[in-house]
C-alpha atoms as a PDB file:
ATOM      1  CA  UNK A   1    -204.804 -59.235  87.836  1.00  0.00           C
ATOM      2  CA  UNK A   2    -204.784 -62.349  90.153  1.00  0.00           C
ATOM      3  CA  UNK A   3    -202.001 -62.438  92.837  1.00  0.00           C
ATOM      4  CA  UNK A   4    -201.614 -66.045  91.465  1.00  0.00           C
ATOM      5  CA  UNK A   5    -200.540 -64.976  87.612  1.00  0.00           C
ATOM      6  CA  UNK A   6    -197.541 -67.052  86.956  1.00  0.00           C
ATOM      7  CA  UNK A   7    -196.947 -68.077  90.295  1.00  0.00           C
ATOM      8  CA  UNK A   8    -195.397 -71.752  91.003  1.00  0.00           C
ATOM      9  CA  UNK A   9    -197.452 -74.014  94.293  1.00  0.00           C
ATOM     10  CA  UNK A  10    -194.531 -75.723  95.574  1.00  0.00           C
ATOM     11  CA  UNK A  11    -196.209 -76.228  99.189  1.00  0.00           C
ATOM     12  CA  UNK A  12    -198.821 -75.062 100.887  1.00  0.00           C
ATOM     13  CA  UNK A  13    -196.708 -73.303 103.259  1.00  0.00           C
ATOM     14  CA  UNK A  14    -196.058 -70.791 100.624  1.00  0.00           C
ATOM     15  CA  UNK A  15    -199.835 -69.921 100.773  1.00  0.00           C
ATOM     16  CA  UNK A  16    -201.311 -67.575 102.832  1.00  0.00           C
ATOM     17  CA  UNK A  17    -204.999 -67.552 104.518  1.00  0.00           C
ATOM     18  CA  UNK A  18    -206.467 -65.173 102.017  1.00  0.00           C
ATOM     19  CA  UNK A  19    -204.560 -67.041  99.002  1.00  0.00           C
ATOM     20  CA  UNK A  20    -206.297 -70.194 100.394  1.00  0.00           C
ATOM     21  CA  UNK A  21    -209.471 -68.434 100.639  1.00  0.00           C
ATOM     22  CA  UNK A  22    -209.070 -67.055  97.221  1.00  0.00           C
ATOM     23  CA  UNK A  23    -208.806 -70.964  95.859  1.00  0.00           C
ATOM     24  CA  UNK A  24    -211.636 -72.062  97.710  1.00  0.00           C
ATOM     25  CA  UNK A  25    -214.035 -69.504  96.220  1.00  0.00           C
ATOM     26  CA  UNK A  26    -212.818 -69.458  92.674  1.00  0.00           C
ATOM     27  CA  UNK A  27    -213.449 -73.686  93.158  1.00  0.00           C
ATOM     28  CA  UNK A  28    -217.035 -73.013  94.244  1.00  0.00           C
ATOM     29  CA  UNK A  29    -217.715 -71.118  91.259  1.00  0.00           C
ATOM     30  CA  UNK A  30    -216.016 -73.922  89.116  1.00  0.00           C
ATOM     31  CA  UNK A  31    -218.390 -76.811  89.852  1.00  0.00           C
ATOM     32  CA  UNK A  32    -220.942 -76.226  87.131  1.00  0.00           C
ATOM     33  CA  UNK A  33    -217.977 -76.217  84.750  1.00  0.00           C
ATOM     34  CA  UNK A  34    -216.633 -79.092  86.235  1.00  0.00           C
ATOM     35  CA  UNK A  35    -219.684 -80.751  85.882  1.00  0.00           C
ATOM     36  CA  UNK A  36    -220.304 -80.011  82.321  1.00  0.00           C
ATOM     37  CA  UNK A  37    -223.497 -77.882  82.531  1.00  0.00           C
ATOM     38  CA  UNK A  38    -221.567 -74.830  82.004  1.00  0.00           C
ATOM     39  CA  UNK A  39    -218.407 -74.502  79.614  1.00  0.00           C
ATOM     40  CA  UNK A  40    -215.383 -72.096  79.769  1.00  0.00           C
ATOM     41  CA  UNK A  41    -212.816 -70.877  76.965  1.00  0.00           C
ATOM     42  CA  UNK A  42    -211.077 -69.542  79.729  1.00  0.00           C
ATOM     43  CA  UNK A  43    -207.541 -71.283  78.694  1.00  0.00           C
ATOM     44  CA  UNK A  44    -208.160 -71.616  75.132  1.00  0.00           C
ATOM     45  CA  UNK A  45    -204.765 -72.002  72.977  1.00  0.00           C
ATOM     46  CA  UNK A  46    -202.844 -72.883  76.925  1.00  0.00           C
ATOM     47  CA  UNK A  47    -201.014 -75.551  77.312  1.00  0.00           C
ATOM     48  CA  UNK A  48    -200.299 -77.744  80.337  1.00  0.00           C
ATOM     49  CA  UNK A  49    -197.255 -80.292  80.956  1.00  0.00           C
ATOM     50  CA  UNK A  50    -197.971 -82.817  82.874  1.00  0.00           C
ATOM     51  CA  UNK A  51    -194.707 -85.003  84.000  1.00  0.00           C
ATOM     52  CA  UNK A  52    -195.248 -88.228  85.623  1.00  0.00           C
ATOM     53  CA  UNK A  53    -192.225 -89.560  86.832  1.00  0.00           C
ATOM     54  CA  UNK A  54    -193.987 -91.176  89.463  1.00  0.00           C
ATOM     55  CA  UNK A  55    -197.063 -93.426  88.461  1.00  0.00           C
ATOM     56  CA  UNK A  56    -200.475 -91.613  89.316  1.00  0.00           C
ATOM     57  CA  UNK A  57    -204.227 -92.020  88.438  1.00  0.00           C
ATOM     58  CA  UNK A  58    -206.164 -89.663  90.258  1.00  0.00           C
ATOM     59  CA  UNK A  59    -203.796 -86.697  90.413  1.00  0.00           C
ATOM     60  CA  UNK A  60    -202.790 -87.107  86.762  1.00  0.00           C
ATOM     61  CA  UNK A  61    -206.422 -87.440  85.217  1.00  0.00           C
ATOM     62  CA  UNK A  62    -207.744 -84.332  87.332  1.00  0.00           C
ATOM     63  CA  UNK A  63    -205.306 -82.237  85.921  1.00  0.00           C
ATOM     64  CA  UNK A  64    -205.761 -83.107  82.298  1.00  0.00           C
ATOM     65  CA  UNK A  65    -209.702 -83.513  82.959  1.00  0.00           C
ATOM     66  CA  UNK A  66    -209.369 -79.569  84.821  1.00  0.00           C
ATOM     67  CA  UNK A  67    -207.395 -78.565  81.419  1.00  0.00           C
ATOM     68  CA  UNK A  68    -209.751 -79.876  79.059  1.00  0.00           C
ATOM     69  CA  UNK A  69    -212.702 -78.322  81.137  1.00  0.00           C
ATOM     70  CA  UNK A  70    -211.197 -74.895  80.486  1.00  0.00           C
ATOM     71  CA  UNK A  71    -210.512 -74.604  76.953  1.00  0.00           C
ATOM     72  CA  UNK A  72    -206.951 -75.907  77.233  1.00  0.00           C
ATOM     73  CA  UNK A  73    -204.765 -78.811  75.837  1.00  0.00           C
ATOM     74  CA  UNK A  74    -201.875 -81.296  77.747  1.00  0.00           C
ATOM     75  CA  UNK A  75    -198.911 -82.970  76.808  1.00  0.00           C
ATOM     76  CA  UNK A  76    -196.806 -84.831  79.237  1.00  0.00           C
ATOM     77  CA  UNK A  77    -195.624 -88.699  80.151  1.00  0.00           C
ATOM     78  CA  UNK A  78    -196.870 -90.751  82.973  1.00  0.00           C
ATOM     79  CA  UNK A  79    -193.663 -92.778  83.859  1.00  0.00           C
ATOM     80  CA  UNK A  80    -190.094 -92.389  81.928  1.00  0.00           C
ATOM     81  CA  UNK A  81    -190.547 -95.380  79.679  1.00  0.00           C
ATOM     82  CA  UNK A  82    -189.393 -94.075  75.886  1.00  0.00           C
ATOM     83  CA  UNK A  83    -188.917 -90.476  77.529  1.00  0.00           C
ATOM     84  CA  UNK A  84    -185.371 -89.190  77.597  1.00  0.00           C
ATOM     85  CA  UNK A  85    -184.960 -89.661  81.057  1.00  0.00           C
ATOM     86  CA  UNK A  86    -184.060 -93.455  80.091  1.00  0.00           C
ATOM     87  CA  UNK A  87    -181.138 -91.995  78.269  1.00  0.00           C
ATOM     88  CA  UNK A  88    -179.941 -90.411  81.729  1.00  0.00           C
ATOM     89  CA  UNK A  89    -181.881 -86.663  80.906  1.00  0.00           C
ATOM     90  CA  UNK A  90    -181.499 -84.376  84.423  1.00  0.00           C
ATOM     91  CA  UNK A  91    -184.415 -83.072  85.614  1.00  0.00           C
ATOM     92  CA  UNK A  92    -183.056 -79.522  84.835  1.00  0.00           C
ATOM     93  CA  UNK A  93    -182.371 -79.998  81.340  1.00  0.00           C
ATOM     94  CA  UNK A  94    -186.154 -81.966  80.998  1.00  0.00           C
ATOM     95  CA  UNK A  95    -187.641 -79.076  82.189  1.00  0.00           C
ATOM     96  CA  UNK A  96    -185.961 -76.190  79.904  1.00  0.00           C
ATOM     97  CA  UNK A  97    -186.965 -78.195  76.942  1.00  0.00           C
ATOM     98  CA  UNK A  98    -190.432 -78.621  78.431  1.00  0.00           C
ATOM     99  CA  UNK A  99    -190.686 -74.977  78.735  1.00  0.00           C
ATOM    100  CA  UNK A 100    -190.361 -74.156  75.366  1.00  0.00           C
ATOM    101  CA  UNK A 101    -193.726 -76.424  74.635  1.00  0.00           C
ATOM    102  CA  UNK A 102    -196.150 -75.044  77.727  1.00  0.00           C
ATOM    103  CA  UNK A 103    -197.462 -71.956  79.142  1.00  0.00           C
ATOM    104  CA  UNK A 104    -197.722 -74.361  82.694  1.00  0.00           C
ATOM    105  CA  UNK A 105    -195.796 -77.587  84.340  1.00  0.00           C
ATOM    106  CA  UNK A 106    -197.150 -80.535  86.854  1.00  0.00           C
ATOM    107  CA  UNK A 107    -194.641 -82.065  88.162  1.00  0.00           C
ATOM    108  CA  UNK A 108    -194.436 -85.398  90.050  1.00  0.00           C
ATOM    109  CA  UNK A 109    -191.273 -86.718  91.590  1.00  0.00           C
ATOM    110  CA  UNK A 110    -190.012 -89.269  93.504  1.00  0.00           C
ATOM    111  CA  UNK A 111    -187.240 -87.094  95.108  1.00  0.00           C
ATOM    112  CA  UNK A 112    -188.169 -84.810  97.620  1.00  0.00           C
ATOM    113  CA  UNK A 113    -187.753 -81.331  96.747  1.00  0.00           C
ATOM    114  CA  UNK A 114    -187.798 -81.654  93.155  1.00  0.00           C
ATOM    115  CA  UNK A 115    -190.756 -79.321  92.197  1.00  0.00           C
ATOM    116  CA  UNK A 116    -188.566 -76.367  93.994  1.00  0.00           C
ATOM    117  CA  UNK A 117    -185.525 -77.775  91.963  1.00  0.00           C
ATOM    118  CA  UNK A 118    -187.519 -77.781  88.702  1.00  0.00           C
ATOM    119  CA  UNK A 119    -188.791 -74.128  89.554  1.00  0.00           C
ATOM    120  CA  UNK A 120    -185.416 -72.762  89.402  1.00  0.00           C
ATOM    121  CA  UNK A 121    -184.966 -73.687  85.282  1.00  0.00           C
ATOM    122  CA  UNK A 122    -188.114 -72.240  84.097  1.00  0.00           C
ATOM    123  CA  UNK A 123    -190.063 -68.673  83.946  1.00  0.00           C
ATOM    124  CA  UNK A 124    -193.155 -70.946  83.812  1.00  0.00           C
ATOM    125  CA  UNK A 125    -194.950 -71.755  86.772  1.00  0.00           C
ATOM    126  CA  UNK A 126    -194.574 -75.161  88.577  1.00  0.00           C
ATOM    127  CA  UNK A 127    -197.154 -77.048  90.322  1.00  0.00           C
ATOM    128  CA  UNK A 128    -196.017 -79.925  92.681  1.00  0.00           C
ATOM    129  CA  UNK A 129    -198.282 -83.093  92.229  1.00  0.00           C
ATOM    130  CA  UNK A 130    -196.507 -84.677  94.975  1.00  0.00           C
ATOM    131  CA  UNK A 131    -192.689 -85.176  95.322  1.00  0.00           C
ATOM    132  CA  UNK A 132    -191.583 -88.151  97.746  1.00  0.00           C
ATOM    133  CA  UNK A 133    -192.569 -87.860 101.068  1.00  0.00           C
ATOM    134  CA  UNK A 134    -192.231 -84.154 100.928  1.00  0.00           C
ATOM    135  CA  UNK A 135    -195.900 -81.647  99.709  1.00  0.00           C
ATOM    136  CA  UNK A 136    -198.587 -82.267  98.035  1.00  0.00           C
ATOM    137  CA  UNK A 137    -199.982 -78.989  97.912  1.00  0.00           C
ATOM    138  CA  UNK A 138    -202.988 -79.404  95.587  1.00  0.00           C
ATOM    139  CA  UNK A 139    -204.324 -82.291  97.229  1.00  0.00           C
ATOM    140  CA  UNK A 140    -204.324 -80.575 100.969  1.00  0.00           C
ATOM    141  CA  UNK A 141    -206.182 -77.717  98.925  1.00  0.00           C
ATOM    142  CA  UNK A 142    -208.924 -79.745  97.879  1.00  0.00           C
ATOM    143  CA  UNK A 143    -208.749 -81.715 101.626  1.00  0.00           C
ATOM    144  CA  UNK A 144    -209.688 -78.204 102.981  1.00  0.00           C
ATOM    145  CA  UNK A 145    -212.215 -77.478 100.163  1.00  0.00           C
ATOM    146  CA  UNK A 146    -214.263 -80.402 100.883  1.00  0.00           C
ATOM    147  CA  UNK A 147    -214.498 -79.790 104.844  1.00  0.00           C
ATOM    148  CA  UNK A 148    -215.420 -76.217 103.781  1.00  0.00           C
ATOM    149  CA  UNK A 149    -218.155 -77.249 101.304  1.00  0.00           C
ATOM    150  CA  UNK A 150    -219.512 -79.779 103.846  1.00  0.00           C
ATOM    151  CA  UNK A 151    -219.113 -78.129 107.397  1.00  0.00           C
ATOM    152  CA  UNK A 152    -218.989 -74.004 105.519  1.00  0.00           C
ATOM    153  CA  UNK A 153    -216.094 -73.393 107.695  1.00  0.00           C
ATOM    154  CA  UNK A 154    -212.613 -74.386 108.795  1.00  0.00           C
ATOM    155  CA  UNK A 155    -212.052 -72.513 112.081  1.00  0.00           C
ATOM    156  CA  UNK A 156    -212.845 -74.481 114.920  1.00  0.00           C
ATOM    157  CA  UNK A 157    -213.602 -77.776 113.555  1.00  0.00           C
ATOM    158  CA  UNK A 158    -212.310 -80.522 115.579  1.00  0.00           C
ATOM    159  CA  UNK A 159    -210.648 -82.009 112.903  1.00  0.00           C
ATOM    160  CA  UNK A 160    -209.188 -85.940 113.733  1.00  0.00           C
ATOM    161  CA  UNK A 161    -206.005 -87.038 112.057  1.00  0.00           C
ATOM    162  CA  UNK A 162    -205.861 -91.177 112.075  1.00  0.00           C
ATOM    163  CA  UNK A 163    -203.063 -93.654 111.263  1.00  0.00           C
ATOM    164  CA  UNK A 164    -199.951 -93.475 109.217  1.00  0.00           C
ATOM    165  CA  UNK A 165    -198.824 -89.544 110.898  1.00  0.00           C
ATOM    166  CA  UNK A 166    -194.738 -90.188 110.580  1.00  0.00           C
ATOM    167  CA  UNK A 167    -194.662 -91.080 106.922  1.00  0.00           C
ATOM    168  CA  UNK A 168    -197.900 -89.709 105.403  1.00  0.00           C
ATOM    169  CA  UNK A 169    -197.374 -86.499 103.371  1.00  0.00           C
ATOM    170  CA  UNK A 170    -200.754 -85.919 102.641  1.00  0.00           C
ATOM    171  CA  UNK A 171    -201.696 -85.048 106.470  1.00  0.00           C
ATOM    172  CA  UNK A 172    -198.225 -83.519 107.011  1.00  0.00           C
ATOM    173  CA  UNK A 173    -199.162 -80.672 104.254  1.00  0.00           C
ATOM    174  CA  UNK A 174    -202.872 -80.569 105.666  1.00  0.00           C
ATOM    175  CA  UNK A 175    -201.523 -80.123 109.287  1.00  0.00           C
ATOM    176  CA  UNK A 176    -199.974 -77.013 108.564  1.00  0.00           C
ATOM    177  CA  UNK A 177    -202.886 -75.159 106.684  1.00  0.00           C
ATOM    178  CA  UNK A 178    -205.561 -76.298 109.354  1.00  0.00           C
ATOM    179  CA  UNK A 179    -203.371 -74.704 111.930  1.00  0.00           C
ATOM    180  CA  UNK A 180    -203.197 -71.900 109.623  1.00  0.00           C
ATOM    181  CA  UNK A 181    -206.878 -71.487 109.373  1.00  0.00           C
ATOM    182  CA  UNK A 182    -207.756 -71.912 113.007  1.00  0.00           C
ATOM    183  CA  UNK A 183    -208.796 -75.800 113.066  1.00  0.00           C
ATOM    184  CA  UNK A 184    -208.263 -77.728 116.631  1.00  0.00           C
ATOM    185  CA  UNK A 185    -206.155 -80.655 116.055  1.00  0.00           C
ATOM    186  CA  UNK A 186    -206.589 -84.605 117.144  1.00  0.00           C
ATOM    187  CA  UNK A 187    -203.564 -86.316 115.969  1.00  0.00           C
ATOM    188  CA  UNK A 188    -204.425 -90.598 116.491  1.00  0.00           C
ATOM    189  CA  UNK A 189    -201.674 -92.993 115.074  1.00  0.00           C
ATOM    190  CA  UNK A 190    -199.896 -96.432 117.146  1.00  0.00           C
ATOM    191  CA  UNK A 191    -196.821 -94.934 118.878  1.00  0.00           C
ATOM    192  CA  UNK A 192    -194.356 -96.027 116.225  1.00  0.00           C
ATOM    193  CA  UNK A 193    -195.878 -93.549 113.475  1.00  0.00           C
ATOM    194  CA  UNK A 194    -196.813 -90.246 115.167  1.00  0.00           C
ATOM    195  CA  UNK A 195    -196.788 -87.321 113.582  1.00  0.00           C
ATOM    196  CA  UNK A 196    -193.050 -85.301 113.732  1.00  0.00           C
ATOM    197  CA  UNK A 197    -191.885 -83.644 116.376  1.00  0.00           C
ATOM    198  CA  UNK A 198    -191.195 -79.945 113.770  1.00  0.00           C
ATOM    199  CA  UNK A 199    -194.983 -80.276 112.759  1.00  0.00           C
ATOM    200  CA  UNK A 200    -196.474 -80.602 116.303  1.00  0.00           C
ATOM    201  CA  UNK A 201    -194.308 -77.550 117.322  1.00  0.00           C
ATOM    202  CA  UNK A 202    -195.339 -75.175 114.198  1.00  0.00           C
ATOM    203  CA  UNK A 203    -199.239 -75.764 115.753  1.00  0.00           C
ATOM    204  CA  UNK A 204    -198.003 -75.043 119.049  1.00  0.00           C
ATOM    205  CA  UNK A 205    -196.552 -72.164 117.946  1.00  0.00           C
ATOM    206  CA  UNK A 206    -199.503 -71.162 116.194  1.00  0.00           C
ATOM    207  CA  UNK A 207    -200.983 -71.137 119.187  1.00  0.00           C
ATOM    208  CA  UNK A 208    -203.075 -73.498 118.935  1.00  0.00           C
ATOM    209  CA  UNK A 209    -204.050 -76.830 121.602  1.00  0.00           C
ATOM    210  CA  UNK A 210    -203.993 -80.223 120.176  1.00  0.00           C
ATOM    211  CA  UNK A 211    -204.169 -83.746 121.458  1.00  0.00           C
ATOM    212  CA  UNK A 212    -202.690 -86.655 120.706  1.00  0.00           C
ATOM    213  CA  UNK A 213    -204.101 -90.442 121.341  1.00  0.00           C
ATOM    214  CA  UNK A 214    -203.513 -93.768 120.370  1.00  0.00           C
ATOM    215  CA  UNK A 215    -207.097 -94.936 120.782  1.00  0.00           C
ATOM    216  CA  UNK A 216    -209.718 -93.956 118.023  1.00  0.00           C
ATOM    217  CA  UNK A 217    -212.227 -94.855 120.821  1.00  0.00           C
ATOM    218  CA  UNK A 218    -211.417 -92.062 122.796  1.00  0.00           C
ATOM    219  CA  UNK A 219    -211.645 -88.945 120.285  1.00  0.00           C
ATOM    220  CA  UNK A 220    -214.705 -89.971 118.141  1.00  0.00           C
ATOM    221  CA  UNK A 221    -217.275 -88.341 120.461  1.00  0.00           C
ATOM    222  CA  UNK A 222    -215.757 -85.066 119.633  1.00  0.00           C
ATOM    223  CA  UNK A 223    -214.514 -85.440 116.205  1.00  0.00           C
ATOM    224  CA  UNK A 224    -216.538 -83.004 113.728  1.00  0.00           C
ATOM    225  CA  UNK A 225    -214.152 -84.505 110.483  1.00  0.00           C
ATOM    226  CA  UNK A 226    -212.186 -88.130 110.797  1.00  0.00           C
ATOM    227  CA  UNK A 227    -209.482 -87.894 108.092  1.00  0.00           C
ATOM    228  CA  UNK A 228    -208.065 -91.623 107.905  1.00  0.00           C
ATOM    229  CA  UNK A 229    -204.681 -92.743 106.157  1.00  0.00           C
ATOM    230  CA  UNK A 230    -203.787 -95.993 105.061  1.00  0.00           C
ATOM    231  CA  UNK A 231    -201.213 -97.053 107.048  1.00  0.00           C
ATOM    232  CA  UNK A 232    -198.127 -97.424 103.872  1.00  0.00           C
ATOM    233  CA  UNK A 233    -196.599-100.976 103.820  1.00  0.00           C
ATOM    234  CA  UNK A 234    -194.009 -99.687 101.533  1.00  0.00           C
ATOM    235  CA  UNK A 235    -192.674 -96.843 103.744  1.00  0.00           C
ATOM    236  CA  UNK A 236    -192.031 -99.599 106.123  1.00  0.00           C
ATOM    237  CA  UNK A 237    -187.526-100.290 106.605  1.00  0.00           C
ATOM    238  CA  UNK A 238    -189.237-103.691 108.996  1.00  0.00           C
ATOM    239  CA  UNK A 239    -191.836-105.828 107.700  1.00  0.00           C
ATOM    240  CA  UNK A 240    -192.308-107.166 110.822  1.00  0.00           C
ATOM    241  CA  UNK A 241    -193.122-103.615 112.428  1.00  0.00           C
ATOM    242  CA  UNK A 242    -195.529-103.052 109.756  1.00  0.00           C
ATOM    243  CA  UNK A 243    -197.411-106.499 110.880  1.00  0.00           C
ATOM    244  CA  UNK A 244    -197.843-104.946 113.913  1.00  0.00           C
ATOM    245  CA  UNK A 245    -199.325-102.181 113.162  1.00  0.00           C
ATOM    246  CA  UNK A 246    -201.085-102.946 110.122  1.00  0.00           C
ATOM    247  CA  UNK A 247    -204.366-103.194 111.367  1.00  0.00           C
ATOM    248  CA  UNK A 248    -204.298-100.408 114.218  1.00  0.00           C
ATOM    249  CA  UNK A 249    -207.593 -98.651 113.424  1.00  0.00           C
ATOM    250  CA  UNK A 250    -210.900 -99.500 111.207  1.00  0.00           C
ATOM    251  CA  UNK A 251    -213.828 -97.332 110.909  1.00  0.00           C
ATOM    252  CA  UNK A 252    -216.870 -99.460 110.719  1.00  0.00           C
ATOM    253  CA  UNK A 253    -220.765 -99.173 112.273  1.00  0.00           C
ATOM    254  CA  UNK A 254    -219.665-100.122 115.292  1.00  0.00           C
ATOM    255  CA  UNK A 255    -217.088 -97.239 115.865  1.00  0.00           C
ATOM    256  CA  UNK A 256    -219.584 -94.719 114.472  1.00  0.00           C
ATOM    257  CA  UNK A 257    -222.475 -94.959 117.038  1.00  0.00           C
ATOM    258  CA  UNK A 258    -220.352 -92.282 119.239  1.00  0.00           C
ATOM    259  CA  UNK A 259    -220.021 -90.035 116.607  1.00  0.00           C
ATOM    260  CA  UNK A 260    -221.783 -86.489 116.345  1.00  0.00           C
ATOM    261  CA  UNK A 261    -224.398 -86.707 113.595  1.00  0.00           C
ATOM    262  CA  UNK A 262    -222.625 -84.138 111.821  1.00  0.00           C
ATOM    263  CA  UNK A 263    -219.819 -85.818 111.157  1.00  0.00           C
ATOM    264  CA  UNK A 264    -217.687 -86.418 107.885  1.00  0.00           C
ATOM    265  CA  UNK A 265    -215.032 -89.504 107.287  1.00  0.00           C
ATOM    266  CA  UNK A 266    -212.338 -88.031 104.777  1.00  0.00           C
ATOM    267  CA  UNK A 267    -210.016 -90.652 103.315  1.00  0.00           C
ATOM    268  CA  UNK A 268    -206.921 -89.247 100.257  1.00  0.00           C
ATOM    269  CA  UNK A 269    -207.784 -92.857  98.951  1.00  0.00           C
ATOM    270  CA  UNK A 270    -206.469 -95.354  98.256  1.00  0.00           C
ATOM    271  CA  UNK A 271    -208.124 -97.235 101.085  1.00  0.00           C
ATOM    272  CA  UNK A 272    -207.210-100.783 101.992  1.00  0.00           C
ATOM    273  CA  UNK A 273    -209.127-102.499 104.735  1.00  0.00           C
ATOM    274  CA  UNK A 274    -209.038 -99.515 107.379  1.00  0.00           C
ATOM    275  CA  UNK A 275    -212.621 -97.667 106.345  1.00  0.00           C
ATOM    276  CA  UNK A 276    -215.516-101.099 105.898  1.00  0.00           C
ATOM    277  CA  UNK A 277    -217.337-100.775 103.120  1.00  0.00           C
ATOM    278  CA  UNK A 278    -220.558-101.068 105.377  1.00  0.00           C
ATOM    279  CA  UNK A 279    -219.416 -96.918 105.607  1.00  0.00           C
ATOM    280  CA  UNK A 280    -219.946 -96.313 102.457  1.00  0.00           C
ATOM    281  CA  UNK A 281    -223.601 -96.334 102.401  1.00  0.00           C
ATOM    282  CA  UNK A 282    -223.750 -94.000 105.380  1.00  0.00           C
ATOM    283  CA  UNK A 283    -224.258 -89.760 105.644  1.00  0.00           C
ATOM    284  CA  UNK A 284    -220.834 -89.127 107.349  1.00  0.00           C
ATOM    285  CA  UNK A 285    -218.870 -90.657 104.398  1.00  0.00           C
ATOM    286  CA  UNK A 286    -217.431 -87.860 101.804  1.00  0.00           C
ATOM    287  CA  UNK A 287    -214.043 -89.662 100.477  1.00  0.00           C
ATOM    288  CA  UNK A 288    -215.673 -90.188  96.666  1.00  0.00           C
ATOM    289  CA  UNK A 289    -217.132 -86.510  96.845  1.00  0.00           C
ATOM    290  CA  UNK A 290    -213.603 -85.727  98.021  1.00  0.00           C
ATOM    291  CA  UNK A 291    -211.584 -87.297  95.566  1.00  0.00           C
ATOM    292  CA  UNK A 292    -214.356 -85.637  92.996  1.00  0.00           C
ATOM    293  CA  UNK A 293    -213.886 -82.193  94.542  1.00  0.00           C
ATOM    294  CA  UNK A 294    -210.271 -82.408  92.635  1.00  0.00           C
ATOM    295  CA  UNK A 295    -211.318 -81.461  89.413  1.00  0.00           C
ATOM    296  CA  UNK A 296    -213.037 -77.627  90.532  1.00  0.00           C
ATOM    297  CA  UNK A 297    -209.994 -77.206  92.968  1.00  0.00           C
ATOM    298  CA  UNK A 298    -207.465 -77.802  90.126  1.00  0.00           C
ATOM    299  CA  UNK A 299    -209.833 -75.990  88.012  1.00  0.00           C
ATOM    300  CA  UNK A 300    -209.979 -72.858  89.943  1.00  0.00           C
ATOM    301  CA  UNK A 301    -206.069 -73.551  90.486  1.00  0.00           C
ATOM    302  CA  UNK A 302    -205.132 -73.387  86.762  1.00  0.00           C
ATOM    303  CA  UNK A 303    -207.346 -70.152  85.590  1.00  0.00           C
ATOM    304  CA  UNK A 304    -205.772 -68.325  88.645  1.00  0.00           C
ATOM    305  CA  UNK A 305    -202.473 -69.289  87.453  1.00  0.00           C
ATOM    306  CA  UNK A 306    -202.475 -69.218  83.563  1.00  0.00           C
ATOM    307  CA  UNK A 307    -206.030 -67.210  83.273  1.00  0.00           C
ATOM    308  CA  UNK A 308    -205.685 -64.284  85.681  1.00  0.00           C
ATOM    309  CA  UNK A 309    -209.104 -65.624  87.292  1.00  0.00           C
ATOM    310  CA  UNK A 310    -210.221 -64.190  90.109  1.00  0.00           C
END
């Protein structure tokens, strides 16, 4: 039996290395699947709710798609229009109901914390799909996939972390399981949005050096993986400080003739003007195979859970 049966992915904090592990190799073996040349009863007659309460495309879709891959079925809402909610449902009392109808729940929330709350009112697992600007645990899981697939390891990569740091849960989450797997840390952002103080301490404390800059310049030589972040106009109290620091950093040709020819430019998409499309066309650019890589993760993800996989 998989050490996964059942279980709820609330962060990725509550993973260890080998659980990690465990995900990435079960998604390797998930891409034919995924694909379509292969096809798997695996979750026949399962069930997954998805709840939305947060708008989402690619999250959303790569869930259902990972469902439907396996044998399974969904039922869920994307936003509380004509949902209960309206009438003033809690959260707690949406969720036992919910239970009764699923073998599984996504939830996404604008409240941080609210997958951990939801956890508490059901026997079925939870997975967070991103609540406020607290985890996102399956998409850090299929961040560290794709530098797996493409570089086959984690440990020692010099892995660059570029623009929105304060606000940006995505590389909050992925910050803590690179410095769980051994991954040496550049951390580039404008001086108003660096990453917090708590997360820069946890690498320290994993022993681990890191540097911080506020000049892309400076770190590309040495980057082996760029992971850039739009920097969030709506996280921003001042529009006037977001002006300012709107246009901090843009990969283009130009940036890229220091870079190692190994490289790869990771983006959680979606991207506004801070990648050029000019970087699409070249070999260090991975975001689409990223955002692809969603559906074996969440695959591999859902028959551990509900399937036993292993």
């Amino acid at each position: 039996m998989s050490s996964f049966q059942g279980r709820d992915i609330l962060s990725i904090r509550d993973l260890s290395r080998a659980d990690i592990e465990l995900v990435l190799k079960a998604a390797k073996k998930m891409v034919p699947v995924a694909a379509g040349s292969r096809r798997s009863k695996s979750l026949e007659g399962k069930i997954l709710a998805t709840l939305f309460y947060e708008p989402s495309t690619r999250t959303r879709l790569s869930f259902e798609s990972a469902m439907a891959r396996l044998g399974g079925r969904v039922l869920g809402f994307s936003g509380t229009e004509g949902t209960s909610v309206q009438k003033g449902e809690t959260l707690a009392d949406t969720i036992r109901m919910v239970e009764s109808y699923s073998d599984a729940i996504v939830l996404r929330h604008p409240q941080e914390g609210a997958a951990r709350l939801a956890a508490e009112f059901t026997e079925r697992p939870v997975i967070n799909a991103g609540d406020g600007a607290g985890q996102h645990p399956t998409q850090t899981l299929l961040d560290l996939y794709t530098i797996w697939d493409e570089k086959g390891s984690i440990e020692g990569q010099n892995v660059t972390l570029v623009g929105d740091l304060r606000y940006g849960r995505t590389v909050h989450s992925l910050t803590y399981a690179l410095a769980e797997l051994g991954a040496h840390l550049t951390f580039v952002s404008p001086p108003t949005l660096e990453m917090p103080r708590e997360i820069l301490e946890h690498v320290k404390e994993r022993g681990l050096a890191f540097r911080t800059a506020h000049r892309l310049e400076e770190v590309m030589r040495d980057s082996d993986v760029l992971y850039v972040t739009r920097i969030q106009k709506e996280r921003f109290p001042d529009p006037q400080e977001y002006e300012e620091v709107a246009g901090s950093y843009r990969v283009d040709e130009a940036i890229l003739r220091d870079a190692k020819r190994g490289l790869i430019i990771m983006h959680p998409l979606p991207r506004l003007s801070e990648i050029a499309p000019e970087v699409d066309r070249t070999k260090h650019a991975v975001y689409f195979k990223q955002a692809s890589n969603a559906l074996p993760v969440r695959m591999a993800l859902l028959d551990l859970i509900l399937g036993g996989g292993e």
